[in-house]
C-alpha atoms as a PDB file:
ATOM      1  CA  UNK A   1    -247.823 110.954  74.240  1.00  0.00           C
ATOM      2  CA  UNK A   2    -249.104 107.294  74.071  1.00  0.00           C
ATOM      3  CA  UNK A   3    -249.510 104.986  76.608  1.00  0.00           C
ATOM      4  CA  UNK A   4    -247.278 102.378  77.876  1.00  0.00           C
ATOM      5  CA  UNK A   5    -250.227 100.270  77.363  1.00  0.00           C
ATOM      6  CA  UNK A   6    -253.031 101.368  75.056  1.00  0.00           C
ATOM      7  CA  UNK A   7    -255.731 100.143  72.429  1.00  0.00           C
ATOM      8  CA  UNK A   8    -255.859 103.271  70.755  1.00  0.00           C
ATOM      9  CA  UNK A   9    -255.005 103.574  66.825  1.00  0.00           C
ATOM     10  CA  UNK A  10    -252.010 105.889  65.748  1.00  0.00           C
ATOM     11  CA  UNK A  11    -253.628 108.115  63.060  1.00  0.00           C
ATOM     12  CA  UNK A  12    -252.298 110.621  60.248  1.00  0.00           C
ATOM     13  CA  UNK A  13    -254.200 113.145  59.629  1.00  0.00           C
ATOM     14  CA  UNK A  14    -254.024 116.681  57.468  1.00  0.00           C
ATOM     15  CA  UNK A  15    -253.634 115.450  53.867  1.00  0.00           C
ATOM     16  CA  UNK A  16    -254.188 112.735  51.568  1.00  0.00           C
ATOM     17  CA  UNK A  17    -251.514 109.978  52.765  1.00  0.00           C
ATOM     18  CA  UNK A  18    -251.498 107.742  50.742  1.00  0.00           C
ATOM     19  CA  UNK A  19    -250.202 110.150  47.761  1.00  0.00           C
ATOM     20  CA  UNK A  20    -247.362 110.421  49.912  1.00  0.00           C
ATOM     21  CA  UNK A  21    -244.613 108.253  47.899  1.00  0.00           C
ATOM     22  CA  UNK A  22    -244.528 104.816  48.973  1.00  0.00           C
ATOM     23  CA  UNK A  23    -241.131 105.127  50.755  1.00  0.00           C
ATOM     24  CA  UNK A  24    -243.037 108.038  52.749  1.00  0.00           C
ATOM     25  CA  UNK A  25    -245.816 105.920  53.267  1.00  0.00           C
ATOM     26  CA  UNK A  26    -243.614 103.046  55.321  1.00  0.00           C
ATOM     27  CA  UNK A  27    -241.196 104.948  56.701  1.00  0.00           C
ATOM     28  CA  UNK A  28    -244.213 106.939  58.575  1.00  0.00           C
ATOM     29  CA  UNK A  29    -246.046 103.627  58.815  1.00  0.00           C
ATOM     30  CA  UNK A  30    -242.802 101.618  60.440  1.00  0.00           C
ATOM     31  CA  UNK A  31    -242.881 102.955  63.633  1.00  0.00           C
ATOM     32  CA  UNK A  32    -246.460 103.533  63.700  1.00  0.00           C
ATOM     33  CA  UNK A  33    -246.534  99.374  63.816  1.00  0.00           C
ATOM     34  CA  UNK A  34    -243.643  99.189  66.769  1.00  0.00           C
ATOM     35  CA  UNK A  35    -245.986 101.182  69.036  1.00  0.00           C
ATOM     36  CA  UNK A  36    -248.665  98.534  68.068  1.00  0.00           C
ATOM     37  CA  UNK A  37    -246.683  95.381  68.434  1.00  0.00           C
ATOM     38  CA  UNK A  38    -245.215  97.103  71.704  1.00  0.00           C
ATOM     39  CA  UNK A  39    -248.879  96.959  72.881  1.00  0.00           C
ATOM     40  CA  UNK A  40    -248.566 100.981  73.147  1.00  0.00           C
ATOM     41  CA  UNK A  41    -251.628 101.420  70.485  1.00  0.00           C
ATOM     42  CA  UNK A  42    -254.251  99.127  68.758  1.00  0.00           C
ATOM     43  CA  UNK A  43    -253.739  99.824  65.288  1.00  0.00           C
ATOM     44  CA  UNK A  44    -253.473 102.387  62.721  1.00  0.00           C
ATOM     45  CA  UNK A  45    -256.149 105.163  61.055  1.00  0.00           C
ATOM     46  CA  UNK A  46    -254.797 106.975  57.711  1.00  0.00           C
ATOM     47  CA  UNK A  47    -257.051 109.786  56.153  1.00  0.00           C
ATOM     48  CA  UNK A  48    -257.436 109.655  52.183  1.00  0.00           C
ATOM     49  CA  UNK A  49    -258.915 110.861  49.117  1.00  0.00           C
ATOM     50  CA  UNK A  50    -261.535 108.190  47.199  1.00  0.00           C
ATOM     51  CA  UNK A  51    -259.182 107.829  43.710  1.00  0.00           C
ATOM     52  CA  UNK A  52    -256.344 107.230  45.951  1.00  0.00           C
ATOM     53  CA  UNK A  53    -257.144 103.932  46.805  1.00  0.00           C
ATOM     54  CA  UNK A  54    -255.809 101.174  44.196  1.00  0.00           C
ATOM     55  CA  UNK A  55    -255.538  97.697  44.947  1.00  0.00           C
ATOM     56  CA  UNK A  56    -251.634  98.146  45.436  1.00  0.00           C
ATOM     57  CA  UNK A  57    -251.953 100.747  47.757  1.00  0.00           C
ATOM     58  CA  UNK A  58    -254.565  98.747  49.437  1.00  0.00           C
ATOM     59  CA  UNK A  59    -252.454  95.561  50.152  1.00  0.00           C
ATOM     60  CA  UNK A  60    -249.367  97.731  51.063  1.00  0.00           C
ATOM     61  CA  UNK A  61    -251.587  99.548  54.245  1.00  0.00           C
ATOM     62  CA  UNK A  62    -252.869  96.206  55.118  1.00  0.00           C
ATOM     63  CA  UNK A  63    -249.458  94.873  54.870  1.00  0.00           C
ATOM     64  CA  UNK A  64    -247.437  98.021  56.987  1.00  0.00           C
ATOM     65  CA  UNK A  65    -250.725  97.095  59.576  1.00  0.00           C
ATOM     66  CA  UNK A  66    -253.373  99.660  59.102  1.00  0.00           C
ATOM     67  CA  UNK A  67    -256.589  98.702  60.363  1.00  0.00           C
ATOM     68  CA  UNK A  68    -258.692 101.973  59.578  1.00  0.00           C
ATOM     69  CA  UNK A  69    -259.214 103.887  56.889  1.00  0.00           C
ATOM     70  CA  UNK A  70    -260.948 107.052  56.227  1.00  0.00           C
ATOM     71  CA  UNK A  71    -262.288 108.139  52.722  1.00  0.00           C
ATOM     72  CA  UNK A  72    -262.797 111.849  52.039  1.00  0.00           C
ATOM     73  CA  UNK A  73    -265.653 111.752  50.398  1.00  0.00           C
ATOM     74  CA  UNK A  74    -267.296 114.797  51.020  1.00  0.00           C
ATOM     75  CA  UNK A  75    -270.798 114.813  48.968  1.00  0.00           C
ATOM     76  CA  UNK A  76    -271.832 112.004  46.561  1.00  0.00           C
ATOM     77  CA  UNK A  77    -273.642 114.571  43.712  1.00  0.00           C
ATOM     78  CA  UNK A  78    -271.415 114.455  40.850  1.00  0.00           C
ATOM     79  CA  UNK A  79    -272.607 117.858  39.938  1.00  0.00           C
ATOM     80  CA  UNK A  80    -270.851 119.388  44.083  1.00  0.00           C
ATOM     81  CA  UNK A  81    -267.761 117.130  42.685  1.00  0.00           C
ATOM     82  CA  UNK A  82    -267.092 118.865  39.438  1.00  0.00           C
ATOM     83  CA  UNK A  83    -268.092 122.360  41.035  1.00  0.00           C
ATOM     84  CA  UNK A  84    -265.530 121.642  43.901  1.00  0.00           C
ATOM     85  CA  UNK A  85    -262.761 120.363  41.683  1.00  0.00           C
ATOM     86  CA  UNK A  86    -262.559 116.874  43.950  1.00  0.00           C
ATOM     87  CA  UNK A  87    -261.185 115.743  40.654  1.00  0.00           C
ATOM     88  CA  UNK A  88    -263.369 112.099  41.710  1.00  0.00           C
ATOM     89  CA  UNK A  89    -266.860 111.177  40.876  1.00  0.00           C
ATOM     90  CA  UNK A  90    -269.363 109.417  43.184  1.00  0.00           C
ATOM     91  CA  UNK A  91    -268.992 106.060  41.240  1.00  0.00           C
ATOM     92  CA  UNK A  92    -265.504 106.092  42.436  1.00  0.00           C
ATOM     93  CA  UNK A  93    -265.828 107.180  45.768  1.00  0.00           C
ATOM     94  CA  UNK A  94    -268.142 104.274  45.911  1.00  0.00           C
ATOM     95  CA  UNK A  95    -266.081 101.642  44.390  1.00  0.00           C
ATOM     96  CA  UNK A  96    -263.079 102.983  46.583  1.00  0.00           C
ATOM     97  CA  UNK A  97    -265.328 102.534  50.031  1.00  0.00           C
ATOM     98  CA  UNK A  98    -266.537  98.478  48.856  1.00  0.00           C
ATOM     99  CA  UNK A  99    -262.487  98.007  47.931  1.00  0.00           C
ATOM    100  CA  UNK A 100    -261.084  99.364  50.980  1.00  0.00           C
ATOM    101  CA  UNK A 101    -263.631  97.229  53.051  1.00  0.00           C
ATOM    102  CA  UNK A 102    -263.263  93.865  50.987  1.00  0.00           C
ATOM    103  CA  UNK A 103    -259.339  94.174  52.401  1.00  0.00           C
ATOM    104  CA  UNK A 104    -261.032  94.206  55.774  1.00  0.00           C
ATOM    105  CA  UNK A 105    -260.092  97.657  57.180  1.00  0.00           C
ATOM    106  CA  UNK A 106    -262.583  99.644  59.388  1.00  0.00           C
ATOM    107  CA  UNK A 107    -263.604 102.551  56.740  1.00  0.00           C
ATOM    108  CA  UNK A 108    -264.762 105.766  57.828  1.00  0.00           C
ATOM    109  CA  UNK A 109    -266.618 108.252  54.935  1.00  0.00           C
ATOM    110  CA  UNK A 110    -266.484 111.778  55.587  1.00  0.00           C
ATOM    111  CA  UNK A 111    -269.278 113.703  54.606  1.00  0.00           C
ATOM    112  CA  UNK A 112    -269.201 117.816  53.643  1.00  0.00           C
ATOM    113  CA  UNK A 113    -272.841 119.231  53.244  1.00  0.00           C
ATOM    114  CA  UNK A 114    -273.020 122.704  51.957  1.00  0.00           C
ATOM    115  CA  UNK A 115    -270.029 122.889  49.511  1.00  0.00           C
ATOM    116  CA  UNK A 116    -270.701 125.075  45.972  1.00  0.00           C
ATOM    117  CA  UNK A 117    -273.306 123.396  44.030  1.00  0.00           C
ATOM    118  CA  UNK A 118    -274.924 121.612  46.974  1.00  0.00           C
ATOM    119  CA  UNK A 119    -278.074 122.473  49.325  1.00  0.00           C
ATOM    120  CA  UNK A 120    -279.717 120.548  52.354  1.00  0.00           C
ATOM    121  CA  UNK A 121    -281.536 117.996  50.432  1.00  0.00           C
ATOM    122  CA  UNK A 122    -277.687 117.380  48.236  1.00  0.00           C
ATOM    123  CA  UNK A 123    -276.347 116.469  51.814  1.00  0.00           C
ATOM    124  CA  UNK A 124    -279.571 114.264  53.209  1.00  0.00           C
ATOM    125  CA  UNK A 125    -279.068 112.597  50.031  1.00  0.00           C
ATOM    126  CA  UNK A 126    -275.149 112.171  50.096  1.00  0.00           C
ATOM    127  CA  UNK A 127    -276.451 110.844  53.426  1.00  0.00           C
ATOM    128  CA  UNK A 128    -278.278 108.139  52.083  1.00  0.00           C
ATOM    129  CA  UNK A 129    -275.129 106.995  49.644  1.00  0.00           C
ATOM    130  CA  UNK A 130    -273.139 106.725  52.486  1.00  0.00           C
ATOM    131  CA  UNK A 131    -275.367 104.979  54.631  1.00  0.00           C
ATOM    132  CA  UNK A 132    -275.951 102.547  51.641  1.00  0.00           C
ATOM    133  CA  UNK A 133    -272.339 101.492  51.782  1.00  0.00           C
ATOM    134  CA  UNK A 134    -272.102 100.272  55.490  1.00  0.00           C
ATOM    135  CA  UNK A 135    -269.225 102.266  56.904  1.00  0.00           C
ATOM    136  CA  UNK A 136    -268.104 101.653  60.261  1.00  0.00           C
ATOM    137  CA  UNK A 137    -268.480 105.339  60.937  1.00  0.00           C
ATOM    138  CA  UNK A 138    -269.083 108.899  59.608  1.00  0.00           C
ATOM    139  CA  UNK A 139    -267.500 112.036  59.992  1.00  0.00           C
ATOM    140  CA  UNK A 140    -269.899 115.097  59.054  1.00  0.00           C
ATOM    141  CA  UNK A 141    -268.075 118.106  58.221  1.00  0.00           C
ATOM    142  CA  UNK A 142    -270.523 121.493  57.060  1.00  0.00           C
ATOM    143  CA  UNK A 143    -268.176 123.816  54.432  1.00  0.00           C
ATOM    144  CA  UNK A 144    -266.585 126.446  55.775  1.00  0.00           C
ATOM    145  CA  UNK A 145    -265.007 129.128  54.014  1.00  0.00           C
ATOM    146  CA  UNK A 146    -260.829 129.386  54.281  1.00  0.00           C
ATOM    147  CA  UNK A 147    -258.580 131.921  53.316  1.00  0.00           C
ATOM    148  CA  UNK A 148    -255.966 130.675  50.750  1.00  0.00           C
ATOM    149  CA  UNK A 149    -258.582 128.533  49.251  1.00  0.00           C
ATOM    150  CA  UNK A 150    -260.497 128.534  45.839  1.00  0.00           C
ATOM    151  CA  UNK A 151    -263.249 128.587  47.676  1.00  0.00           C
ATOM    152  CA  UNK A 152    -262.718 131.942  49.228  1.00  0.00           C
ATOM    153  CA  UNK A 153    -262.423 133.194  45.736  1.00  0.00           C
ATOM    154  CA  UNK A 154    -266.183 132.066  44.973  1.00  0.00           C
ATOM    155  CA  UNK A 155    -267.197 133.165  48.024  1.00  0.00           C
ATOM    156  CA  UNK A 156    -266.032 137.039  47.715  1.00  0.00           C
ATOM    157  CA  UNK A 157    -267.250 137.018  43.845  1.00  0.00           C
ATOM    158  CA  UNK A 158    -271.073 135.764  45.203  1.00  0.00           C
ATOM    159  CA  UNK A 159    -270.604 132.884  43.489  1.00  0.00           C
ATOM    160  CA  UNK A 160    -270.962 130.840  46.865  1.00  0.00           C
ATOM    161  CA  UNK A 161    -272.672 131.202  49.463  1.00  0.00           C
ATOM    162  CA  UNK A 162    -271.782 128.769  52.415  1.00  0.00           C
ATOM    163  CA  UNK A 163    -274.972 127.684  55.194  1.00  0.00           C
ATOM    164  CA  UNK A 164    -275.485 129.655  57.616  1.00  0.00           C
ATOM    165  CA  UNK A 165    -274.730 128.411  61.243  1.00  0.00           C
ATOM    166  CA  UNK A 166    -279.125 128.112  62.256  1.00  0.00           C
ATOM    167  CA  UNK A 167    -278.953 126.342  58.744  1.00  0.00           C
ATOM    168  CA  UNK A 168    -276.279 123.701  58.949  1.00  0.00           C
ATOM    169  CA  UNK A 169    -277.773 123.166  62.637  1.00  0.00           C
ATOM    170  CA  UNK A 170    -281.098 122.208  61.344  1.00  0.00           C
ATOM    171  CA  UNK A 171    -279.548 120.265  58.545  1.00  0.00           C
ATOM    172  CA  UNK A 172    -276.967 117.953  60.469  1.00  0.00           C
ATOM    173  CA  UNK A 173    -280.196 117.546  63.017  1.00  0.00           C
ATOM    174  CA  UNK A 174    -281.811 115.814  60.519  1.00  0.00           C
ATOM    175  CA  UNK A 175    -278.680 114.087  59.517  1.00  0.00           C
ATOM    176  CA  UNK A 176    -277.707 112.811  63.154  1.00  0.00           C
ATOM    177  CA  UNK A 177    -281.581 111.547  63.391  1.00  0.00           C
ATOM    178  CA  UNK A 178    -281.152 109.498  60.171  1.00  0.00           C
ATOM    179  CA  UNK A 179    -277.732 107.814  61.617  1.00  0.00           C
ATOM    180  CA  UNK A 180    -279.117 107.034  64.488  1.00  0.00           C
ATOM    181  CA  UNK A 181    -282.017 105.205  63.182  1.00  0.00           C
ATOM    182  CA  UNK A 182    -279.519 103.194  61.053  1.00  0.00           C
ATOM    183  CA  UNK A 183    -277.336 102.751  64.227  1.00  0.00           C
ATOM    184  CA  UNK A 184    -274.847 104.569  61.867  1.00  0.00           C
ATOM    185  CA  UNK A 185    -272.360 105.778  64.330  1.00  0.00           C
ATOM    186  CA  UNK A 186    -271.075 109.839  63.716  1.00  0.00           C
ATOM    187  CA  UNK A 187    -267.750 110.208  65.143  1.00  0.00           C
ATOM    188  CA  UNK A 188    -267.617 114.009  65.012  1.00  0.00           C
ATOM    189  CA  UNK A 189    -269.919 116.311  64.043  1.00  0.00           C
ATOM    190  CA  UNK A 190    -268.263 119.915  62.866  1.00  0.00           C
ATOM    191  CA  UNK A 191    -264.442 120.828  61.814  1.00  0.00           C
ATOM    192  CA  UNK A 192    -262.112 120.910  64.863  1.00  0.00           C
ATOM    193  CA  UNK A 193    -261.033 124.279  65.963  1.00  0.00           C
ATOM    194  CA  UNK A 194    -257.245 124.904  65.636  1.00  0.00           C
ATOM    195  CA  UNK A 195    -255.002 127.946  65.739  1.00  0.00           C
ATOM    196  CA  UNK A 196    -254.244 127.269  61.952  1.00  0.00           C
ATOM    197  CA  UNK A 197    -258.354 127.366  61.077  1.00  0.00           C
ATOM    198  CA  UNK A 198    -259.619 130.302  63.355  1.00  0.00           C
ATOM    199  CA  UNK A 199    -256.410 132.327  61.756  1.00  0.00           C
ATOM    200  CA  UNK A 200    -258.225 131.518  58.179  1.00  0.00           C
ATOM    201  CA  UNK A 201    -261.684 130.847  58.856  1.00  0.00           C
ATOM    202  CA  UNK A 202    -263.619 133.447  56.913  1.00  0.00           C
ATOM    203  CA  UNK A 203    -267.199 132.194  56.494  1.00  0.00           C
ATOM    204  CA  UNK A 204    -269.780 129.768  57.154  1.00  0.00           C
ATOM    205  CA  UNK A 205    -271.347 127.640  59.844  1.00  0.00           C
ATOM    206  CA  UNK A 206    -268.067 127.317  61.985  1.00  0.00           C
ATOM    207  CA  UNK A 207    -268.766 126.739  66.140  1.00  0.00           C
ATOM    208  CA  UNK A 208    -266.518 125.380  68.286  1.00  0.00           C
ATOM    209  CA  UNK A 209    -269.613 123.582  69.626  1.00  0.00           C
ATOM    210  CA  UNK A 210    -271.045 122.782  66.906  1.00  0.00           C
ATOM    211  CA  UNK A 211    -271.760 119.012  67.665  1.00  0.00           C
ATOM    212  CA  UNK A 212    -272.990 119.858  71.042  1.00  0.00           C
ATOM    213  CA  UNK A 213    -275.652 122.609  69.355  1.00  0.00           C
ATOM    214  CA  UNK A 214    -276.704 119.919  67.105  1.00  0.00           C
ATOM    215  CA  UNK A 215    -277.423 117.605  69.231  1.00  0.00           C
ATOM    216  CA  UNK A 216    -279.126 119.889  71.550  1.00  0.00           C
ATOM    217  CA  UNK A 217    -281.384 120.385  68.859  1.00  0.00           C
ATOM    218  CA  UNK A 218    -282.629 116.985  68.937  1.00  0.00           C
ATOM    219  CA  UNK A 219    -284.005 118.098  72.376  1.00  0.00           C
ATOM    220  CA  UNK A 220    -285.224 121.267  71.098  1.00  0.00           C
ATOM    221  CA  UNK A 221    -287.693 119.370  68.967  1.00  0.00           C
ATOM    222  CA  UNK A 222    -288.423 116.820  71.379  1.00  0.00           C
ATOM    223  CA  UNK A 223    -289.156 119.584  74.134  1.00  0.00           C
ATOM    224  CA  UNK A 224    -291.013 121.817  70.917  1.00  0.00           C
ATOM    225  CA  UNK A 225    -293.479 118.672  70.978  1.00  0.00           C
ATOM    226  CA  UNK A 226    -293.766 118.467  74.800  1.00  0.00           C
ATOM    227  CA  UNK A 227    -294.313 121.802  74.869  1.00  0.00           C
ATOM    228  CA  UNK A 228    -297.577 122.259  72.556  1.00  0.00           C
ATOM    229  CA  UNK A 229    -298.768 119.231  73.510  1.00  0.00           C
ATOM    230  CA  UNK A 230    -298.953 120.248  77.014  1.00  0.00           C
ATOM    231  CA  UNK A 231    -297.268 117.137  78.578  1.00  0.00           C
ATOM    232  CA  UNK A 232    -294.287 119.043  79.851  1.00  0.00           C
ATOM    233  CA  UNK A 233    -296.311 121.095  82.172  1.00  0.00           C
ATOM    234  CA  UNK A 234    -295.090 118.824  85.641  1.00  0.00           C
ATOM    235  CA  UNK A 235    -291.606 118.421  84.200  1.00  0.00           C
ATOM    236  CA  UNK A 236    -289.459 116.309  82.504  1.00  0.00           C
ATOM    237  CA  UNK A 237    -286.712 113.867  83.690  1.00  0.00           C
ATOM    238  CA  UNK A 238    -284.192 112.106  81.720  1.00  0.00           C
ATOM    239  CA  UNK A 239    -280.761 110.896  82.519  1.00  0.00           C
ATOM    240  CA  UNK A 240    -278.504 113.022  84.226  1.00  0.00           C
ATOM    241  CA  UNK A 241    -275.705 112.660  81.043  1.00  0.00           C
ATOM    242  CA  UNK A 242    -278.290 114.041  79.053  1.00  0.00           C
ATOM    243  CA  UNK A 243    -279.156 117.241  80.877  1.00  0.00           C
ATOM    244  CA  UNK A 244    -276.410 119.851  79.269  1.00  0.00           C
ATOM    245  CA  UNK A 245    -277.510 118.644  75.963  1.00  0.00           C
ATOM    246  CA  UNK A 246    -281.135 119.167  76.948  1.00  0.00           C
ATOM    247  CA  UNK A 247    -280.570 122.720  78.890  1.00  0.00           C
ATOM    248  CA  UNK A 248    -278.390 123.511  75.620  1.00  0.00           C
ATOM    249  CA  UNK A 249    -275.406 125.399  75.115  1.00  0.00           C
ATOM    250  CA  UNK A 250    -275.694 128.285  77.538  1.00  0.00           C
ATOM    251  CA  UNK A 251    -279.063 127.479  78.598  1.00  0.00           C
ATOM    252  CA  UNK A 252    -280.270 128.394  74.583  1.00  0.00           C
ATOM    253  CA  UNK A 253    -282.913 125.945  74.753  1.00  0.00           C
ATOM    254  CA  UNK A 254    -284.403 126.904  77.945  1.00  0.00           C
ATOM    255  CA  UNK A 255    -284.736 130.415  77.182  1.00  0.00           C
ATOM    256  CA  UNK A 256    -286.359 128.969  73.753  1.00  0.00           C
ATOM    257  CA  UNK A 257    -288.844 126.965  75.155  1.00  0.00           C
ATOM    258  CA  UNK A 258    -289.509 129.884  77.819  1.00  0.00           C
ATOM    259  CA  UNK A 259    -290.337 131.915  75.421  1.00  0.00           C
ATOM    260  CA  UNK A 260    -292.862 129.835  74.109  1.00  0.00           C
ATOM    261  CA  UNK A 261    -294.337 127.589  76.453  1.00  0.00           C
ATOM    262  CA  UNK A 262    -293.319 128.820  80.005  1.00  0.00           C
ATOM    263  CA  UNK A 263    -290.838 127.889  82.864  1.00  0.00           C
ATOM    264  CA  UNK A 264    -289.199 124.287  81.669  1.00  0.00           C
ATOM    265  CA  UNK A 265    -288.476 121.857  84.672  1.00  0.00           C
ATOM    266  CA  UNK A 266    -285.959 119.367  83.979  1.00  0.00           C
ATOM    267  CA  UNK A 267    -285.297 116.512  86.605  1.00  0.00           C
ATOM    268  CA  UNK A 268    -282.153 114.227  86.472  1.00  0.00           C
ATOM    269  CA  UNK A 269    -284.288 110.589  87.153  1.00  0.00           C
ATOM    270  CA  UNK A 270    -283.144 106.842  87.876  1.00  0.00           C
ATOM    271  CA  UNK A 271    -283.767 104.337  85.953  1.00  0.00           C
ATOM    272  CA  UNK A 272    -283.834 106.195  82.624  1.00  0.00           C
ATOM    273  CA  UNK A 273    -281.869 105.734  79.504  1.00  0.00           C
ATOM    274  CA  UNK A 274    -280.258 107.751  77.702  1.00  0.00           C
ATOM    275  CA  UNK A 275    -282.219 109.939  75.502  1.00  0.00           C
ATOM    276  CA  UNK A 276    -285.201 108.755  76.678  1.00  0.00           C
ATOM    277  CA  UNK A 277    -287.644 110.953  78.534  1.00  0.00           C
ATOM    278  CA  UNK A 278    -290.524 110.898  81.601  1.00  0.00           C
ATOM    279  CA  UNK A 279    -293.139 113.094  82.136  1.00  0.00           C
ATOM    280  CA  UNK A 280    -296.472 112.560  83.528  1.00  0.00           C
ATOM    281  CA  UNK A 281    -295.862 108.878  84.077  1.00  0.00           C
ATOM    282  CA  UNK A 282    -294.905 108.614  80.340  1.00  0.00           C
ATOM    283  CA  UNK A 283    -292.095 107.442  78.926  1.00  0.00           C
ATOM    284  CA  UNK A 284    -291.140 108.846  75.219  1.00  0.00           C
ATOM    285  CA  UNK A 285    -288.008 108.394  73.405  1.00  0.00           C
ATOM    286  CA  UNK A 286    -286.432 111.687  71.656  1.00  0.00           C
ATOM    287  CA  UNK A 287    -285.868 110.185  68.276  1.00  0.00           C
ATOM    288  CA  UNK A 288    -289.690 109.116  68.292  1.00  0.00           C
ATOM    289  CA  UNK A 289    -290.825 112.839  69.269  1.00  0.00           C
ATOM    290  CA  UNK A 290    -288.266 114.393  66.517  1.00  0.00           C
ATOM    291  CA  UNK A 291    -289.654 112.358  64.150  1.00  0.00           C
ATOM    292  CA  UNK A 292    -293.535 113.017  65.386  1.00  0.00           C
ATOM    293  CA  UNK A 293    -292.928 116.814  65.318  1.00  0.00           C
ATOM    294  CA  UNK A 294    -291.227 116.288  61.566  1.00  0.00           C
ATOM    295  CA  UNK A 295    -295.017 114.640  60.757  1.00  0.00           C
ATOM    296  CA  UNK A 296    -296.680 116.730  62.409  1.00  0.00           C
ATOM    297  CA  UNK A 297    -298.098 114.659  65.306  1.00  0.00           C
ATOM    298  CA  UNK A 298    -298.282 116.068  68.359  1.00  0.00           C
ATOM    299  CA  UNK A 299    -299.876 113.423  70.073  1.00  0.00           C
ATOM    300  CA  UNK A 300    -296.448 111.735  71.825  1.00  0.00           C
ATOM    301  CA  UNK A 301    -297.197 108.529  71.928  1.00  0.00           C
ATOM    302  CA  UNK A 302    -297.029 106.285  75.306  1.00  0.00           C
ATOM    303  CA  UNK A 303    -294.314 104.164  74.939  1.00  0.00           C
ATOM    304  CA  UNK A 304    -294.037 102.544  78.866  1.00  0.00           C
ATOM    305  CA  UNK A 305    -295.700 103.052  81.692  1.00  0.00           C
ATOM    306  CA  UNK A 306    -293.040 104.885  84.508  1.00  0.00           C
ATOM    307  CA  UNK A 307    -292.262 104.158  87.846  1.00  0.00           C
ATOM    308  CA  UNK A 308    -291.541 106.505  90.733  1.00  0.00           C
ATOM    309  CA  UNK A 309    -288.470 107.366  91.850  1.00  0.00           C
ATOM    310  CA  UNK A 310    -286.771 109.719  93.953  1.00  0.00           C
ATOM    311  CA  UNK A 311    -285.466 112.856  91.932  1.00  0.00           C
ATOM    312  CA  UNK A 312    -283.434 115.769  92.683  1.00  0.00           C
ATOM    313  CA  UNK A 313    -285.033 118.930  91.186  1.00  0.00           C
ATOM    314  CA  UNK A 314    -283.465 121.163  88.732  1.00  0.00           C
ATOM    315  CA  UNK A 315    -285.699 123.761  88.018  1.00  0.00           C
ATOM    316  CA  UNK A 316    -284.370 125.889  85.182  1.00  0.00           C
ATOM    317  CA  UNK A 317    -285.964 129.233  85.222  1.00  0.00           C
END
């Protein structure tokens, strides 16, 4: 139900829409716009394929008052596209993304590491494409495996083999670390769970968590670096939002880092930002001390000097 009053967009999702007909197209679109002119919603977000996306179809979503636009996309190796069937190559995806945002829409590109033909350094690359074009925002989707699909047919011959969950966990890491450091904004990480996809899910790295154990593992390697360097040995605070991220879904990366290193004491603290850590009258960010274990330093560097402040223990044993 929407809103009486709302700034919210009114979005179609599930299919390509705009190879819908064009009388499809407006008569879904027509009262899509009375909700926004009614003040009930802030615009409108359609979900499309990359060769859908002509200049007349262009002008007639700018004219029926869409204001976002999101652009399948899926990999940007030519060599995924063909072995997929997307029945697109990157040059067009590319050409469709600089189009769509020359009409001024808010574009979206959704990304799918994993799919046949692809590996991790296919979707850190695909990565980089998309980053290249300025989107407003990504969607990261690792391949699944469906029943009903062609895809399912590769994957029973051994023709395919989708990543494993610990795999496309490490690789979206990475992935979320790179948008970050672009200020690239990810707007979900991992397919949605609905009746209609755990009735046909059949393989691959599928969670219904799976953004929450990825970014967890940001704090995995931040806490892996803590760890051997010693400096978590008095605890840790951060901000209080970030502690379930930090603890990890049910508690996985405190028994990790128990294994390793010992008890791990996290404090919630004032005056800390987000993703930003204290410990021994350090401050470190977590993107710095993913990035230092990826290098191989693990001397955390001092970043500002910290102040006390009351805490309330939390001491995760």
């Amino acid at each position: 139900m929407l809103p009486v009053q709302g700034d919210g967009e009114v979005a179609f999702y599930g299919g390509s829409f705009t190879l819908l007909s064009e009388r499809l197209q407006i008569e879904y679109l027509r009262p899509a716009q009375d909700f926004v002119r009614r003040g009930r919603a802030g615009g409108i977000r359609i979900s499309t394929r990359p060769d859908a996306l002509g200049d007349g179809t262009l002008r007639l979503l700018r004219d029926a008052g869409v204001t976002t636009i999101e652009v399948g996309c899926q990999s940007f190796c030519a060599t995924v596209l063909r072995a997929c069937g997307r029945g697109h190559n990157p040059a067009t995806a590319c050409d469709a993304i600089g189009r769509a945002r020359r009409y001024g829409f808010n574009v979206g590109v959704q990304l799918m590491p994993g799919l046949p033909g692809g590996d991790a350094g296919e979707g850190r690359r695909s990565l980089q494409c998309a980053l290249a074009l300025q989107p407003d925002f990504l969607r990261i989707y690792p391949a699944v495996v469906l029943r009903g699909t062609p895809m399912e047919a590769m994957w029973r011959s051994g023709a395919y083999r989708p990543f494993a969950l610990e795999e496309a966990i490490e690789i979206c890491a990475d992935m979320l670390l790179t948008c970050r450091a672009a200020s690239m904004p990810i707007i979900r990480l991992g397919l949605q769970g609905t009746p209609h996809l755990e009735e046909t899910f059949l393989a691959g790295p599928w969670h219904p968590a799976f953004g929450q154990l990825v970014r967890s593992r940001l704090w995995r390697r931040a806490l892996t670096l803590l760890g051997r360097s010693g400096a978590a040995k008095k605890g840790i605070e951060i901000h209080p939002a970030d502690l379930a991220e930090a603890i990890g879904h049910r508690r996985e990366n405190v028994l990790w880092f128990q294994e390793r290193f010992g008890d791990l004491h996290l404090f919630p603290g004032a005056g800390i930002s987000r993703s930003e850590i204290r410990c021994e009258q350090e401050r470190f960010s977590l993107d710095d001390l993913c990035r230092r274990l990826d290098s191989g330093n693990l001397n955390p560097s001092r970043l500002a000097p910290s102040t006390d402040v009351g805490k309330m223990a939390v001491h995760l044993v």
